[in-house]
Protein backbone atom coordinates (compact mmCIF):
# COMPACT_ATOMS: atom_id res chain seq x y z
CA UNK A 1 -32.67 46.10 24.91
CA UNK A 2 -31.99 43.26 27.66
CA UNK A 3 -29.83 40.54 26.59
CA UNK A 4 -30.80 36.88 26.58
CA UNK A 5 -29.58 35.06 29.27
CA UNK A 6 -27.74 32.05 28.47
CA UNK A 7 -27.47 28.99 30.10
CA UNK A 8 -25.56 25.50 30.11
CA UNK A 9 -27.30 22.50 31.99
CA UNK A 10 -25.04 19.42 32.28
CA UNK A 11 -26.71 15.81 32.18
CA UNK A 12 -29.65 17.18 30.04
CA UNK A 13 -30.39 14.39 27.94
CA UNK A 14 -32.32 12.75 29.92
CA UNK A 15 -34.42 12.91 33.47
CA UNK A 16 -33.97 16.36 35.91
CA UNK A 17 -31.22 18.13 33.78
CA UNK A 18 -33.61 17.58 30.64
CA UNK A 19 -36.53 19.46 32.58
CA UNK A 20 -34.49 21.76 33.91
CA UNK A 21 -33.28 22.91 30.63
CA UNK A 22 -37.09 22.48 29.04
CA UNK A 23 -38.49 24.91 31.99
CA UNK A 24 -35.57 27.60 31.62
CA UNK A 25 -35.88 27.38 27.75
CA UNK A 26 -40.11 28.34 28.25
CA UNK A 27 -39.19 31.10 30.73
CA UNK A 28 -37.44 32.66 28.13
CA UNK A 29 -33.04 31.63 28.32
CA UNK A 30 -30.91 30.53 25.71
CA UNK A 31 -29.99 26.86 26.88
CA UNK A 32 -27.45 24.56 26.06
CA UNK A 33 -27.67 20.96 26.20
CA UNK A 34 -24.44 19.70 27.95
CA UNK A 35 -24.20 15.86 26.93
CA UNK A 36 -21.85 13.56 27.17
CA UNK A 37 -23.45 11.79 24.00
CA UNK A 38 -23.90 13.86 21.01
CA UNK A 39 -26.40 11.40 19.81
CA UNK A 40 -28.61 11.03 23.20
CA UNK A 41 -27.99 15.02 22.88
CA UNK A 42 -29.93 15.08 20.03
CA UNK A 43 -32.43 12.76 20.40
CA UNK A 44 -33.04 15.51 23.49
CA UNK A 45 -33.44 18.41 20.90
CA UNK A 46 -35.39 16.87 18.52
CA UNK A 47 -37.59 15.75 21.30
CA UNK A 48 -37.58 19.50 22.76
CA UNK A 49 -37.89 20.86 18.97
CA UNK A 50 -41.38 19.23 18.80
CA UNK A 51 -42.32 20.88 21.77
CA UNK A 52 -41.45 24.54 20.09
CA UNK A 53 -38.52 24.89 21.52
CA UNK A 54 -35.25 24.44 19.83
CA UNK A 55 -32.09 24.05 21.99
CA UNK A 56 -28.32 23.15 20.96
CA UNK A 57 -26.39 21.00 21.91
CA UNK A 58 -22.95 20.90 23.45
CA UNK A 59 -20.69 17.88 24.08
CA UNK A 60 -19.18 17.63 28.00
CA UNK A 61 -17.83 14.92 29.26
CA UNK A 62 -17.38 15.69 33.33
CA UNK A 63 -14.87 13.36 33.96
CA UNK A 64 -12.21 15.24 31.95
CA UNK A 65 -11.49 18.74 33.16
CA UNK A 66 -10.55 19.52 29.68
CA UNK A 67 -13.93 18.96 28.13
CA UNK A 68 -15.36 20.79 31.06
CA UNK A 69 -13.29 23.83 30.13
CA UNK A 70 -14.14 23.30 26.24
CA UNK A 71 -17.62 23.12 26.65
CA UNK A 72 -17.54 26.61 28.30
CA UNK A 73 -15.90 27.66 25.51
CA UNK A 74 -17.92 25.96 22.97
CA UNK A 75 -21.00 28.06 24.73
CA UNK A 76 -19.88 31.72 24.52
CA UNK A 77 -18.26 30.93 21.05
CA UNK A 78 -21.81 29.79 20.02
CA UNK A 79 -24.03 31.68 21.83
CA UNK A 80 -22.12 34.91 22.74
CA UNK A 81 -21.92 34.05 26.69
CA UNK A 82 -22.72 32.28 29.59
CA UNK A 83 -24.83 33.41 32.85
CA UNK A 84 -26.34 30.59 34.03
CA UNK A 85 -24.38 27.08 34.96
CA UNK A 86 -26.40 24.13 36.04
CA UNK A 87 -23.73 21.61 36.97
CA UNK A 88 -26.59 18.42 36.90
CA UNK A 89 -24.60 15.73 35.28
CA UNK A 90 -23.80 12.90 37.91
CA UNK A 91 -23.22 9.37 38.66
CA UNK A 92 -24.01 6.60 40.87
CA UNK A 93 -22.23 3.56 40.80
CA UNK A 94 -22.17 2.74 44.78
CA UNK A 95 -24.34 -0.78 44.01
CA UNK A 96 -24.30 -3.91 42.83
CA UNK A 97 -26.26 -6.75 41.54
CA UNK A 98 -26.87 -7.81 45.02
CA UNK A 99 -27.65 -3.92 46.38
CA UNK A 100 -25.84 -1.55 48.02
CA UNK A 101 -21.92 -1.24 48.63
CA UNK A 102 -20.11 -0.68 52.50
CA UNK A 103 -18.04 1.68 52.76
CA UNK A 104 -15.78 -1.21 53.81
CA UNK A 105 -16.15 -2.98 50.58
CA UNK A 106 -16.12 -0.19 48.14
CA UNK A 107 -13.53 -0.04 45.67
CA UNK A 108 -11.17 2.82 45.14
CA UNK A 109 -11.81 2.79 41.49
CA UNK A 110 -15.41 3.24 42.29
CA UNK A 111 -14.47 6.27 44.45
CA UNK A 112 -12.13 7.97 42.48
CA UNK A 113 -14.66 7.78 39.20
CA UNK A 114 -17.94 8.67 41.22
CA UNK A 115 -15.54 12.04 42.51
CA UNK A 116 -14.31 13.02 38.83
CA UNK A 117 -17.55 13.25 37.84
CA UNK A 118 -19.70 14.65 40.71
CA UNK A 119 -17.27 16.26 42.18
CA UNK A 120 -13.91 17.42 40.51
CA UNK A 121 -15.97 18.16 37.01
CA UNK A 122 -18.14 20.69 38.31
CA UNK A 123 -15.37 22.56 39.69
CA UNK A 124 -13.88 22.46 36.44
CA UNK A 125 -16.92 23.90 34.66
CA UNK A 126 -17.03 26.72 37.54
CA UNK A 127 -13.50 27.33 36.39
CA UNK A 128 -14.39 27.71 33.72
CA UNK A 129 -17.67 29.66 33.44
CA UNK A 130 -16.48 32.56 36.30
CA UNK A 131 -14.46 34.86 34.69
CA UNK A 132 -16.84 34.87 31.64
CA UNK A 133 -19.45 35.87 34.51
CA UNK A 134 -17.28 37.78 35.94
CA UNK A 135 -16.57 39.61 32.62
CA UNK A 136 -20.63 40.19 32.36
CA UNK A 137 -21.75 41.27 35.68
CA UNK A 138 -24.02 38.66 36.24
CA UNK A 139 -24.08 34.73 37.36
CA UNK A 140 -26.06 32.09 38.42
CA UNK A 141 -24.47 28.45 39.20
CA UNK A 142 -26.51 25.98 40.68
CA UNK A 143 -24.75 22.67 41.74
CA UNK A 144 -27.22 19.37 42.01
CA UNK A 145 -26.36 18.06 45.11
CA UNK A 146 -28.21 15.61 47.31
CA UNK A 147 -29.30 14.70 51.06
CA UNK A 148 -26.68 11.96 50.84
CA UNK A 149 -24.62 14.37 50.79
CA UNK A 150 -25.22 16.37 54.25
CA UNK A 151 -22.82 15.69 57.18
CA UNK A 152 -25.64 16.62 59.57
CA UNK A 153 -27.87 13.41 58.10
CA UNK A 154 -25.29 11.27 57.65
CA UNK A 155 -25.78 7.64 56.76
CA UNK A 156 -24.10 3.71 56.20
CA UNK A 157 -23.27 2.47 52.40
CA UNK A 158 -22.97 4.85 49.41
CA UNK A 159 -20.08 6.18 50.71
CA UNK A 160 -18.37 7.36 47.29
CA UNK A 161 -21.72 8.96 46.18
CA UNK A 162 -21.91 10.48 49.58
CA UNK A 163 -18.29 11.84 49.73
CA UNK A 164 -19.03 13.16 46.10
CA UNK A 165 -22.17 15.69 46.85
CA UNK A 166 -20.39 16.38 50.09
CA UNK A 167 -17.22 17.65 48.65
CA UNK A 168 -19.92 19.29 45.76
CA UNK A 169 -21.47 21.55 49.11
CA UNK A 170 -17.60 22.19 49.86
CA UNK A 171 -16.94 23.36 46.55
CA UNK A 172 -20.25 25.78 46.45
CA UNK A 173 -19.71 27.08 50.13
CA UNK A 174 -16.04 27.74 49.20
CA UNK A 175 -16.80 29.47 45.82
CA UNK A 176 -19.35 31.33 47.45
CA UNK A 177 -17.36 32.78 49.97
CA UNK A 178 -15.11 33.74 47.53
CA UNK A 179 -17.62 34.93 45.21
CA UNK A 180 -19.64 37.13 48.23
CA UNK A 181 -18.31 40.47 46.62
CA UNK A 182 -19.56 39.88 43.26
CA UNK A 183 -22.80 39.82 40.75
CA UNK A 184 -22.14 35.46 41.05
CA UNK A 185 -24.71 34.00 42.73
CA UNK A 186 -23.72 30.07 43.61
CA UNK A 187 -25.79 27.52 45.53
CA UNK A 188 -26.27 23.88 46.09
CA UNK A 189 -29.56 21.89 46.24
CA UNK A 190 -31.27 18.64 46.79
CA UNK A 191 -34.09 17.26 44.26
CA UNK A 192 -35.20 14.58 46.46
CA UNK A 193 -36.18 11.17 45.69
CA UNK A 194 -37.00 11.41 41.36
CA UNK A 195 -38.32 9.08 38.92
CA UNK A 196 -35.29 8.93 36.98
CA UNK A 197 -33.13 6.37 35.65
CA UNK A 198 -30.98 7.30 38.93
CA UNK A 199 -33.77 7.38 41.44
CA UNK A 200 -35.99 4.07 39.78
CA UNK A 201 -39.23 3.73 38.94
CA UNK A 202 -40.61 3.47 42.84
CA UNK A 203 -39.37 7.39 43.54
CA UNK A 204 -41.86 9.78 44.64
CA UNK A 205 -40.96 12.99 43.21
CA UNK A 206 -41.51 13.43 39.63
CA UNK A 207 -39.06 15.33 36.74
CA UNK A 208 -41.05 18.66 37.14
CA UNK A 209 -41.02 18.77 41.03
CA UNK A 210 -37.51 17.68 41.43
CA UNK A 211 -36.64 20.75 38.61
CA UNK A 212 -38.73 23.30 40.14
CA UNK A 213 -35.75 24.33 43.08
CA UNK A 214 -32.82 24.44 39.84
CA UNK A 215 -34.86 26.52 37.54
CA UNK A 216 -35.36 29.08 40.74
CA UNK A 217 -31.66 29.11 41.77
CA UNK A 218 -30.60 29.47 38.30
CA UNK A 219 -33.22 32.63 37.71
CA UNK A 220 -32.75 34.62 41.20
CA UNK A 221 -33.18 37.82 41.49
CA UNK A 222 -30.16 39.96 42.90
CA UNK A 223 -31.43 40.31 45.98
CA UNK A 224 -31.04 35.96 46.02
CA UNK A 225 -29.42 34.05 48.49
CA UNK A 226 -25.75 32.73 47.92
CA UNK A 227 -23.58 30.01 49.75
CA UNK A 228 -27.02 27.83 50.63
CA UNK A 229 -28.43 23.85 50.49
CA UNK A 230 -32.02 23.91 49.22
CA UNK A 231 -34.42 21.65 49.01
CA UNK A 232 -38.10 22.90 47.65
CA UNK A 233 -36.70 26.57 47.79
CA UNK A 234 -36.59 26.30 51.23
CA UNK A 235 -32.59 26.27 52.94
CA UNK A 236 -31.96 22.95 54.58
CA UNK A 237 -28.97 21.92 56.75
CA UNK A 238 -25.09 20.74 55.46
């Protein structure tokens, strides 16, 4: 009999991590809703549950490597494992009332937040979730990056979102490398431009599209690629 492959998509409240747990739900995984609000968590389920498909939900914060770690934990006591990681969760705080930040103006507290989040928390949940992969034969992480992120596009302003997704690529390439002799497959990707609370109401991509490249990276075959930036399922630069 094959076992049901479990999953754990951070940020899924709301916007992509939401459809990317709603799409990996209807192709048949276990998914958990990592949410740093049990109550928006939810108000996610319910909202899922109406749709036929009834999801649980765990609580993560990403700032604190500690939740990270419980949340893992919370997952395999729940559900009996983990095989799929969808680190989604993320902020943006590189703007202000009057638009975007320099990097000459930014503040360090600004930097060091946007970091523990994007950054430092999804290397906490890959801590985490590895050596329960590891232990199964069989992973899939997939790390929500962004083109702000790529050294080889490089732009002005955003600089702590920038040096967040950036070190996020580092942390994929470097587990990947690591990871190159094993059943763990681990891979970045961009969603482009969404209609999300993030991206505004003027984006052009919607939920679905900017899901689509997740829900293939977190279902690849074994014969996958590892150690890549995608964008549309196609591999774009670092």
């Amino acid at each position: 009999m094959t076992q049901t492959r479990v999953a754990l998509v951070t940020g899924a409240n709301r916007g992509i991590g939401l459809e990317v747990a709603r799409q990996l739900a209807r192709n048949g995984l276990l998914v958990a809703l990592g949410v740093r609000d049990p109550a928006k968590g939810q108000h996610a389920a319910e909202q899922l549950l109406s749709e036929g498909l009834e999801l649980p939900v765990i609580q993560v914060d990403t700032s604190d490597p500690a939740s990270c770690h419980k949340a893992v934990n919370d997952v395999v006591t729940m559900l009996g494992r983990l095989d799929v990681l969808v680190n989604n969760a993320g902020v943006f705080l590189d703007t202000t009332a009057s638009g975007q930040v320099s990097a000459l103006a930014v503040k360090p507290e600004t930097v060091d937040a946007t970091l523990r989040v994007n950054s430092i928390g999804p290397l906490a949940l890959i801590q985490a979730a590895v050596p329960v992969m590891q232990n199964q034969g069989y992973g899939r992480i997939v790390n929500m990056s962004s083109g702000m992120g790529q050294l080889s596009e490089m732009g002005g302003n955003y600089v702590a979102y920038r040096m967040s997704k950036t070190a996020l690529n580092a942390v994929t390439r470097t587990l990947a490398a690591e990871l190159a002799d094993s059943p763990i497959k681990i891979n970045s990707m961009c969603p482009g431009w969404v209609r999300t609370d993030m991206g505004g109401p003027e984006a052009e991509r919607s939920t679905e599209q900017g899901a689509e490249t997740a829900v293939w990276l977190a279902t690849l075959e074994d014969d996958g690629p590892t150690g890549g930036f995608f964008r549309d399922k196609a591999a774009i630069p670092w």
